[in-house]
C-alpha atoms as a PDB file:
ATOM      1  CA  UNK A   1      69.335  98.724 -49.815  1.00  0.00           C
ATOM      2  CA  UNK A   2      66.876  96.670 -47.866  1.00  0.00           C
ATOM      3  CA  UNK A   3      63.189  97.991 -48.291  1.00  0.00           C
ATOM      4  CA  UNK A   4      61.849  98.272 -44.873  1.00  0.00           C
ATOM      5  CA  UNK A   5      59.014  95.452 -45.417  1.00  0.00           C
ATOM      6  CA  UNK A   6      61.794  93.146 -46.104  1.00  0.00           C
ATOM      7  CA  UNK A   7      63.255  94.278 -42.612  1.00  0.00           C
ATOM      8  CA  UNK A   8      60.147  93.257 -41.222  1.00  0.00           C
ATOM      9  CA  UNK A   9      60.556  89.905 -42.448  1.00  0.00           C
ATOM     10  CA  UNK A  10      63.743  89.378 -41.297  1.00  0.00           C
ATOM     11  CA  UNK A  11      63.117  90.730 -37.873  1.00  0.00           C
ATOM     12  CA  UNK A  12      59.578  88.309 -37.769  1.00  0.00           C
ATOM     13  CA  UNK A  13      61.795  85.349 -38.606  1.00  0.00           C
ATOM     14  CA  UNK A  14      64.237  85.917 -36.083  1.00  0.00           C
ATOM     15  CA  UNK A  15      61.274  85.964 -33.570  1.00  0.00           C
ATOM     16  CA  UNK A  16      59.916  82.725 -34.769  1.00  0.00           C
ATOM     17  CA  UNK A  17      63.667  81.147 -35.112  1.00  0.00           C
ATOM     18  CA  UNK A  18      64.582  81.957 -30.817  1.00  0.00           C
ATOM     19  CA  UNK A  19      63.848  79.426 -28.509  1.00  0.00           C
ATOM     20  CA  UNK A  20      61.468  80.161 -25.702  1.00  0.00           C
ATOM     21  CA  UNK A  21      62.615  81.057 -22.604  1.00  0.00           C
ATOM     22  CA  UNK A  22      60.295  80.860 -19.190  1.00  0.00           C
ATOM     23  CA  UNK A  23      60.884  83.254 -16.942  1.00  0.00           C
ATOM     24  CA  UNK A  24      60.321  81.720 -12.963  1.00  0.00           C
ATOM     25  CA  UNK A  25      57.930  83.109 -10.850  1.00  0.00           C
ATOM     26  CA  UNK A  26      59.835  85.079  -8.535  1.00  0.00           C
ATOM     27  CA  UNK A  27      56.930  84.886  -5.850  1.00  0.00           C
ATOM     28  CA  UNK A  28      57.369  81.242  -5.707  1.00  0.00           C
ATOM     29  CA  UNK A  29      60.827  81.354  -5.204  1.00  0.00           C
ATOM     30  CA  UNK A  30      62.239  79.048  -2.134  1.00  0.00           C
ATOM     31  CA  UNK A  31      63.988  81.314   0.619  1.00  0.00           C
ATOM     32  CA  UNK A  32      67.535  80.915   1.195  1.00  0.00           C
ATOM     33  CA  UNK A  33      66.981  79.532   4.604  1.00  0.00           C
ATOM     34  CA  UNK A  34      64.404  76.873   3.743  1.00  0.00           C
ATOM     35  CA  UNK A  35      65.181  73.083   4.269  1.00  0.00           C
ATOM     36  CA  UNK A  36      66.617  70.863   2.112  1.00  0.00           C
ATOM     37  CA  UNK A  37      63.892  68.361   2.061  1.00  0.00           C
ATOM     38  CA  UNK A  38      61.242  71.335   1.888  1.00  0.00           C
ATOM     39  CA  UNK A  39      63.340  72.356  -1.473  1.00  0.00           C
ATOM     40  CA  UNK A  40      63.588  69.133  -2.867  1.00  0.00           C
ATOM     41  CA  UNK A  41      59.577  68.997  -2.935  1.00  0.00           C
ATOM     42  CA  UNK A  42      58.980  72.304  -4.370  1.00  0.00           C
ATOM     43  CA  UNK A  43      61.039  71.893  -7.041  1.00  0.00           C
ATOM     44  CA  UNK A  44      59.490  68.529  -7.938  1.00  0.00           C
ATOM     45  CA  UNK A  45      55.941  67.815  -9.121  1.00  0.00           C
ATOM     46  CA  UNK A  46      55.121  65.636  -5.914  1.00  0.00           C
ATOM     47  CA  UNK A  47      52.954  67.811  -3.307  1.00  0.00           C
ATOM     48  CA  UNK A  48      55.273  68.621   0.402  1.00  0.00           C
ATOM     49  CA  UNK A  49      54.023  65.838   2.397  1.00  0.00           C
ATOM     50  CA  UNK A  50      53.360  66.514   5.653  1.00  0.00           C
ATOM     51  CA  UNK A  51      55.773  65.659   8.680  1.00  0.00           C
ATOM     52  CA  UNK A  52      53.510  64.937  11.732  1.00  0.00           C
ATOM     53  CA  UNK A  53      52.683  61.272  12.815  1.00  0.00           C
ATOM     54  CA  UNK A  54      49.864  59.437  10.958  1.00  0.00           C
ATOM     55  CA  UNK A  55      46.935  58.109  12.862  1.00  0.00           C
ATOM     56  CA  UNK A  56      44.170  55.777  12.186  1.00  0.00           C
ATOM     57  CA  UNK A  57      40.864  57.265  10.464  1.00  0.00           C
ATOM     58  CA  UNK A  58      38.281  58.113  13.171  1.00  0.00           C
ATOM     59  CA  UNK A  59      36.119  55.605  11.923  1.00  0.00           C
ATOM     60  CA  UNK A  60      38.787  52.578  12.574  1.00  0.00           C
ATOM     61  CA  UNK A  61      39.401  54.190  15.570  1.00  0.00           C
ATOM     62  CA  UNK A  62      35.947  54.276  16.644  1.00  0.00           C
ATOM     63  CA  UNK A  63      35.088  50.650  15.793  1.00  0.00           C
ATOM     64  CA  UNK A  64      38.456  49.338  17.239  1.00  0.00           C
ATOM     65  CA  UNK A  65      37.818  51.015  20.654  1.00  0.00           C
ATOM     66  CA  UNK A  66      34.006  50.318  20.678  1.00  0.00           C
ATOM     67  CA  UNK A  67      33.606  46.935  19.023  1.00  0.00           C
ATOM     68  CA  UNK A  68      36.484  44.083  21.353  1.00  0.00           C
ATOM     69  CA  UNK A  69      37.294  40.350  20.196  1.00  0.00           C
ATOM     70  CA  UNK A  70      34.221  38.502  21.726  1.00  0.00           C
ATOM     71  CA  UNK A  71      35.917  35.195  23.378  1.00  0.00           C
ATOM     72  CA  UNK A  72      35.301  31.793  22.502  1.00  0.00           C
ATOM     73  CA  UNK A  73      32.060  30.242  23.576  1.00  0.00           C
ATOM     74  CA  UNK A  74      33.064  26.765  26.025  1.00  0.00           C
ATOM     75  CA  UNK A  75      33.325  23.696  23.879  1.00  0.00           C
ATOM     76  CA  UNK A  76      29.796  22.061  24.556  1.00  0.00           C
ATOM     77  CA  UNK A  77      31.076  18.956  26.122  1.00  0.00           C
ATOM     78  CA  UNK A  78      27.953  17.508  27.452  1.00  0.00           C
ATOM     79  CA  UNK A  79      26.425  17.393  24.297  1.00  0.00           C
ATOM     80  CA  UNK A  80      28.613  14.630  22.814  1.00  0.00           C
ATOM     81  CA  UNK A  81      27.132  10.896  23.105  1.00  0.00           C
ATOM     82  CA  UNK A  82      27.724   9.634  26.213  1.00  0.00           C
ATOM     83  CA  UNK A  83      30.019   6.667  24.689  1.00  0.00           C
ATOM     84  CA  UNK A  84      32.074   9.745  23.565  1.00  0.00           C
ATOM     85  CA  UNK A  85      32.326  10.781  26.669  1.00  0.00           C
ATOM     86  CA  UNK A  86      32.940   7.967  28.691  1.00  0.00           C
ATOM     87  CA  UNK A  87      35.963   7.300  26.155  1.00  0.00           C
ATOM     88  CA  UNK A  88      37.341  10.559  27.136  1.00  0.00           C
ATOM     89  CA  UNK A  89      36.847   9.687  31.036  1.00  0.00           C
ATOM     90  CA  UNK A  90      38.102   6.432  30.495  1.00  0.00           C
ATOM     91  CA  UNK A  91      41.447   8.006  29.077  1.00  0.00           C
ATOM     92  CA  UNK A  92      42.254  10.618  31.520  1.00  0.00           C
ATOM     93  CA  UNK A  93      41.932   8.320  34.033  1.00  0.00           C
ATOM     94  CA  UNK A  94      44.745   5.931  32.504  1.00  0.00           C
ATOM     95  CA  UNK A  95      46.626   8.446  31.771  1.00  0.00           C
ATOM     96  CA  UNK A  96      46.662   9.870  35.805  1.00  0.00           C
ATOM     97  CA  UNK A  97      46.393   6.780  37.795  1.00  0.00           C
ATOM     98  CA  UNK A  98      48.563   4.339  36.086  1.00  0.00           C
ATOM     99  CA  UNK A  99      50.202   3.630  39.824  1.00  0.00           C
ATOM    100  CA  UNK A 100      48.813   2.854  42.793  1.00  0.00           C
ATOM    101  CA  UNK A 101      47.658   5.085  44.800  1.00  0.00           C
ATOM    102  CA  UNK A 102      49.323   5.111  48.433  1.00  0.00           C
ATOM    103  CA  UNK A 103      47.409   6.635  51.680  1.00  0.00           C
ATOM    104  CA  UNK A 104      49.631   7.942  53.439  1.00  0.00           C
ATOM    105  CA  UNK A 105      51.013  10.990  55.878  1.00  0.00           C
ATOM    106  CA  UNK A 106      52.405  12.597  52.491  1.00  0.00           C
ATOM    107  CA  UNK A 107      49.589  13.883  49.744  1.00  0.00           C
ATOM    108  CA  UNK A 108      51.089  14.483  46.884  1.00  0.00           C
ATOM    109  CA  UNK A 109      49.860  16.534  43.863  1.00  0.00           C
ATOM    110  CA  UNK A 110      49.432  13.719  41.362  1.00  0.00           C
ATOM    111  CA  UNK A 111      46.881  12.280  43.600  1.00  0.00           C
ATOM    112  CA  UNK A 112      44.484  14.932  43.432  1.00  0.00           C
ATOM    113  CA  UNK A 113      41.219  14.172  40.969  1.00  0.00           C
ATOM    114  CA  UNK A 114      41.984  15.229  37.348  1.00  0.00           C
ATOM    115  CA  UNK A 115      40.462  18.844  36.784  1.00  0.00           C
ATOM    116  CA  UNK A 116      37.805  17.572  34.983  1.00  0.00           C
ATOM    117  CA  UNK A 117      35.870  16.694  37.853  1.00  0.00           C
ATOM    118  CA  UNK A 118      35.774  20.273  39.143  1.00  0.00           C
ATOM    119  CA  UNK A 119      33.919  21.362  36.300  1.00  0.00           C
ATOM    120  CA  UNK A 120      30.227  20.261  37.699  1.00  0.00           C
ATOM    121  CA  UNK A 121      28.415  17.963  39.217  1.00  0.00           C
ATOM    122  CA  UNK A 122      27.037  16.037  36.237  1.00  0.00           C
ATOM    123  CA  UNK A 123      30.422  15.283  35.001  1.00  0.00           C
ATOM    124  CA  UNK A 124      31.941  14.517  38.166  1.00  0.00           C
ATOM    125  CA  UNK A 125      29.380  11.825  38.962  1.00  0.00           C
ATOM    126  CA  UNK A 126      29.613  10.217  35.203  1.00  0.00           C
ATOM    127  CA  UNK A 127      33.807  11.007  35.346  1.00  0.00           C
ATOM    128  CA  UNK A 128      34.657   9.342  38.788  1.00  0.00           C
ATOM    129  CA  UNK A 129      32.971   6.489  37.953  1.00  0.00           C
ATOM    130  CA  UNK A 130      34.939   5.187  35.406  1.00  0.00           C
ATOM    131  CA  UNK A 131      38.504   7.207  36.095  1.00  0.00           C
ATOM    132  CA  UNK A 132      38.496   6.103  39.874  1.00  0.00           C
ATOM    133  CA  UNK A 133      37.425   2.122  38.419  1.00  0.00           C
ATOM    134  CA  UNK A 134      41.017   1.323  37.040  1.00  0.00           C
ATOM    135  CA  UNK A 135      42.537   2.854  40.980  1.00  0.00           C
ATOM    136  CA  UNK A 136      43.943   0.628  43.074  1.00  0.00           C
ATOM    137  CA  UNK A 137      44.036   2.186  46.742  1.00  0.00           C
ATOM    138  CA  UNK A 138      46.873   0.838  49.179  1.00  0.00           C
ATOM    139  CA  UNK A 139      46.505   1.649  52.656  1.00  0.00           C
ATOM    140  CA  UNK A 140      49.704   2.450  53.788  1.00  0.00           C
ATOM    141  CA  UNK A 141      49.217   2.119  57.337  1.00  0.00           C
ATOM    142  CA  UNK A 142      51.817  -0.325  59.067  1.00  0.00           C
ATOM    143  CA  UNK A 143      52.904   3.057  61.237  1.00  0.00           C
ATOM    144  CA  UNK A 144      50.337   5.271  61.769  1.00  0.00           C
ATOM    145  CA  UNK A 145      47.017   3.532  62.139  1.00  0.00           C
ATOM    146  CA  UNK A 146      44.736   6.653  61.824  1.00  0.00           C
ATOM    147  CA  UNK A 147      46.027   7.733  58.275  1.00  0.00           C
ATOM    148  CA  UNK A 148      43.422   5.345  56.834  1.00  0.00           C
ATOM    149  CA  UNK A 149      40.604   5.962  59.274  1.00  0.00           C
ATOM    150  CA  UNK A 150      40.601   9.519  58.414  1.00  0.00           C
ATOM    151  CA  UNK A 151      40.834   8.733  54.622  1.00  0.00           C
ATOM    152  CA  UNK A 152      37.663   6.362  54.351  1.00  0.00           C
ATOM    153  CA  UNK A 153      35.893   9.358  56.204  1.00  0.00           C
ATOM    154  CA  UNK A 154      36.634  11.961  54.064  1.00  0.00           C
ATOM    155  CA  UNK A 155      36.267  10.870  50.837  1.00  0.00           C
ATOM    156  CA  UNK A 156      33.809  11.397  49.114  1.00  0.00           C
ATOM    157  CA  UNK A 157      31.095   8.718  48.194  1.00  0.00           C
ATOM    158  CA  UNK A 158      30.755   8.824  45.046  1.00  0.00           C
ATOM    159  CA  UNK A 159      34.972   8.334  44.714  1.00  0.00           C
ATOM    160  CA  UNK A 160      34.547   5.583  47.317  1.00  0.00           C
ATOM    161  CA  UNK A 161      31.934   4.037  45.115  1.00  0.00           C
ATOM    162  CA  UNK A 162      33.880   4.524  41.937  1.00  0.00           C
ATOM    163  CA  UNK A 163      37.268   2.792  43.242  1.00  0.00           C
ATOM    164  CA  UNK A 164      36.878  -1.243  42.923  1.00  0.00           C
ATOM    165  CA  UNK A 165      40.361  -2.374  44.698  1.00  0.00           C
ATOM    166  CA  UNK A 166      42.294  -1.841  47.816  1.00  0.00           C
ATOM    167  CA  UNK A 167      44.821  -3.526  49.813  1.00  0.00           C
ATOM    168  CA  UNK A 168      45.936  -3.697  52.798  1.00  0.00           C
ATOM    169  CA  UNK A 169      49.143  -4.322  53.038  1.00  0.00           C
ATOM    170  CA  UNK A 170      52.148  -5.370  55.386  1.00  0.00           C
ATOM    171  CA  UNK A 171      49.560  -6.320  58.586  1.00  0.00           C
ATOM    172  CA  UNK A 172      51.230  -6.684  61.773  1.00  0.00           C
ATOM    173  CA  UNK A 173      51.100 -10.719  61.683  1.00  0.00           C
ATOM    174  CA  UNK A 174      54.403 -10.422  59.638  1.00  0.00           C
ATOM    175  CA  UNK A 175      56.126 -10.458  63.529  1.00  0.00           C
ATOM    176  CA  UNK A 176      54.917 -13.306  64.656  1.00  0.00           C
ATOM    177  CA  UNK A 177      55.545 -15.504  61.227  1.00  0.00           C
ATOM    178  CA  UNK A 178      58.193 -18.025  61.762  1.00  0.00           C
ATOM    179  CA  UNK A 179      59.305 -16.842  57.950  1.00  0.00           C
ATOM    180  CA  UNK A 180      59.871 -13.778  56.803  1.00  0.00           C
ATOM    181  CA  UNK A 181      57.041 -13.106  53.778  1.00  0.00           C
ATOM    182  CA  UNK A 182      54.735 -11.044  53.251  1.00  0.00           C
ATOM    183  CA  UNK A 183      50.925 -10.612  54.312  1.00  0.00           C
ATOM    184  CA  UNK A 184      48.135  -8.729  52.683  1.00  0.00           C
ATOM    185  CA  UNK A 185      45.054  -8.685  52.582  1.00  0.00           C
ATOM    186  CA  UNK A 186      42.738  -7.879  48.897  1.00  0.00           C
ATOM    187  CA  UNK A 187      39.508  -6.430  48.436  1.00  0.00           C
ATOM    188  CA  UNK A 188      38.355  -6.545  44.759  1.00  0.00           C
ATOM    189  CA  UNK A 189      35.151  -5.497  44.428  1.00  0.00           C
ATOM    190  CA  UNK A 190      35.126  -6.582  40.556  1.00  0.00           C
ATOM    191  CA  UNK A 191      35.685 -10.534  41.770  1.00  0.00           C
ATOM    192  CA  UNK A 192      32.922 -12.718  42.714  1.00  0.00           C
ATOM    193  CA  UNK A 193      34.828 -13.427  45.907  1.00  0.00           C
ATOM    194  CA  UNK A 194      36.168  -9.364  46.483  1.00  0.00           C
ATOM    195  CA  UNK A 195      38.585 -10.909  49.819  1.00  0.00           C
ATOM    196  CA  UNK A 196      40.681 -12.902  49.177  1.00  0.00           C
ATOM    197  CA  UNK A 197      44.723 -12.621  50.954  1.00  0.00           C
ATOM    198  CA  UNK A 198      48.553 -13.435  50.190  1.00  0.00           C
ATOM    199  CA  UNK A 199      50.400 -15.229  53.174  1.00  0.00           C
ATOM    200  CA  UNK A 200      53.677 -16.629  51.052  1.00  0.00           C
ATOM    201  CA  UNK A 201      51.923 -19.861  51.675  1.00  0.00           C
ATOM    202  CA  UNK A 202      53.189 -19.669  55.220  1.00  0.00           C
ATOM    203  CA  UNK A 203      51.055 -22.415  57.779  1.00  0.00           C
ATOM    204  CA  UNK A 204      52.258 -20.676  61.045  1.00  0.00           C
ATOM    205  CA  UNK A 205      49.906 -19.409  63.405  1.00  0.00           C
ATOM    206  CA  UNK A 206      50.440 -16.284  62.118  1.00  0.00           C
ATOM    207  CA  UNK A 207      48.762 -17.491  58.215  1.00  0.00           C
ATOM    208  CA  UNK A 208      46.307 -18.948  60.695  1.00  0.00           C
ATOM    209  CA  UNK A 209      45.367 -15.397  61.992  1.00  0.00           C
ATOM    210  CA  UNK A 210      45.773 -13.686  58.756  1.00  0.00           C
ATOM    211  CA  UNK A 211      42.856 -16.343  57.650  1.00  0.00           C
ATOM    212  CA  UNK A 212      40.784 -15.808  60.323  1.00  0.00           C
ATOM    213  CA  UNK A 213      40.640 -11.927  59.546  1.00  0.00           C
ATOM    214  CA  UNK A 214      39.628 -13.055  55.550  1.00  0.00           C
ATOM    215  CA  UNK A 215      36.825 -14.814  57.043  1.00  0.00           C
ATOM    216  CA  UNK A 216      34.942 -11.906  59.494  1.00  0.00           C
ATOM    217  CA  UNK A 217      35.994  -9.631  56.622  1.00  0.00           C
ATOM    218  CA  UNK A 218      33.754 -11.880  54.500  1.00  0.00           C
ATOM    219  CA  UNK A 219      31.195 -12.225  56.426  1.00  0.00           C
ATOM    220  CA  UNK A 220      30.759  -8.554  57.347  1.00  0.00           C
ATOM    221  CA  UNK A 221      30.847  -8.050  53.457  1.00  0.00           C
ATOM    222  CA  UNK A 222      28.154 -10.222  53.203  1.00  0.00           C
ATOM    223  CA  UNK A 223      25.487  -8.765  54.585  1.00  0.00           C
ATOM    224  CA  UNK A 224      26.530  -5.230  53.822  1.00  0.00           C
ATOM    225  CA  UNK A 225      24.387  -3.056  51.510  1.00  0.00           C
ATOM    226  CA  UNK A 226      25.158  -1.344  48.082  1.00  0.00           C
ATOM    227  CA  UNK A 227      25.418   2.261  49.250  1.00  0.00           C
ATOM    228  CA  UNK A 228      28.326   4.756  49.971  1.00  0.00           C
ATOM    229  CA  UNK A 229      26.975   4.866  53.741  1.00  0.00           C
ATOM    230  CA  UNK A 230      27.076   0.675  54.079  1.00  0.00           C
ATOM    231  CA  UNK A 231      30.252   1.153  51.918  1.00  0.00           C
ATOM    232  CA  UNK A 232      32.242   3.256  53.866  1.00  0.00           C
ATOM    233  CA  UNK A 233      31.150   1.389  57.114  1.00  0.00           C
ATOM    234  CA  UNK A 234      32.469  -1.775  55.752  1.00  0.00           C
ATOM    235  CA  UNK A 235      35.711  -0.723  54.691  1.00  0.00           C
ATOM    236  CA  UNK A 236      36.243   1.016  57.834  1.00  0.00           C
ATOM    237  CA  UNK A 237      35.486  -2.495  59.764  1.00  0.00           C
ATOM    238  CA  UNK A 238      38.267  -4.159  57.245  1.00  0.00           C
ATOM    239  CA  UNK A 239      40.482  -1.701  57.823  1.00  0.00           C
ATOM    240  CA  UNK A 240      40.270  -1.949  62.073  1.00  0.00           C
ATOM    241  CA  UNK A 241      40.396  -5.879  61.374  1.00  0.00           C
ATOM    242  CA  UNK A 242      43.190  -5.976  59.060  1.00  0.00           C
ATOM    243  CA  UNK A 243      45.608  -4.246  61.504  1.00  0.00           C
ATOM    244  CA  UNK A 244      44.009  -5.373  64.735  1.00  0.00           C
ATOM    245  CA  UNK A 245      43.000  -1.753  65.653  1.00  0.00           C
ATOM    246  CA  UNK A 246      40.221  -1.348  68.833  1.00  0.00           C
END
């Protein structure tokens, strides 16, 4: 028979020898109704993470709201060398009057002054110069005499300064030639001699007229002064010779 220490033994090693068994909390237990992403996250380590809609910090939100994208300062264009910029004029205005430009009833858009004229009036005066130098101005004014008239008074003179040709072209002496060419007249202020005129080498009376009007136009050129005012008065004067106009 066992002595009752050495049923004391036994019993401790028995206790020792059984695995340990943890017994759940029942208070923490998950409800039978609750969701199955709710239960998958208590039953994990990972915390529940919440549902609602994240939002920036108050401090982002703050300096979003409070501190805007300053815009650009203007590119300081008048503070290049003035070679620079009289490149840059130079270009824009080959690249918008390669053609020449045509007075007539009909303005079109293309023969508007290049934006960069509109910005002041220090870069207008230096831009017109040298855009409006390359122009050559045709007065297209075979049908309606006044088209021209109206032109040479309304632009402006620093444009009328700036442009160095103009032509005058099919003048009513083309009727009366015993050929058919045609008769122009040239003003190139560029040239020594600015007048000079193209009569297909005709030697009617008609070549004689067309000569005659070279030679006031001369003279009127020759004693007129350098400014817009004496300018625009001469032009006007080659314009009412050139097509006989009273």
């Amino acid at each position: 028979m066992a002595s009752v220490s050495s049923i004391e033994s036994e019993r401790d090693c028995d206790t020792v020898a059984s695995p340990a068994v943890s017994v759940p909390n029942i208070t923490n237990a998950p409800a039978a109704n609750t969701p199955l992403a709710a239960l998958s996250a208590m039953t994990s380590s990972a915390p529940l993470r919440s549902q609602a809609p994240a939002t920036l910090p108050a401090t982002q939100a703050l300096t979003t709201s409070t501190n805007p994208k300053k815009a650009g300062k203007p590119f300081p264009f008048l503070e290049l060398h003035p070679e620079v910029r009289n490149l840059i004029y130079e270009m824009i205005g080959e690249q918008s009057y390669k053609d020449t430009v045509i007075i007539s009833s009909t303005i079109h858009r293309t023969d508007m002054p290049p934006p960069l004229t509109r910005v002041n009036k220090q870069i207008r005066s230096e831009a017109t110069k040298l855009i409006c130098h390359g122009v050559e101005v045709e007065f297209d004014t075979s049908w309606n005499e006044d088209i021209g008239d109206k032109w040479l008074c309304a632009i402006s003179d620093i444009t009328l300064l700036g442009v160095k040709r103009f032509v005058f072209p099919s003048l009513p002496d083309e009727d009366d030639c015993n050929i058919c060419v045609e008769m122009s007249i040239f003003i190139d202020f560029c040239r020594n001699q600015p007048i000079t005129a193209d009569y297909g080498g005709c030697t009617c009376e008609a070549a004689s007229n067309v000569r005659e009007k070279v030679r006031e136009i001369r003279q009127a050129w020759s004693v007129c002064g350098e400014g817009a005012k004496e300018r625009r008065r001469f032009m006007r004067f080659a314009l009412l010779t050139a097509y006989d106009i009273e």
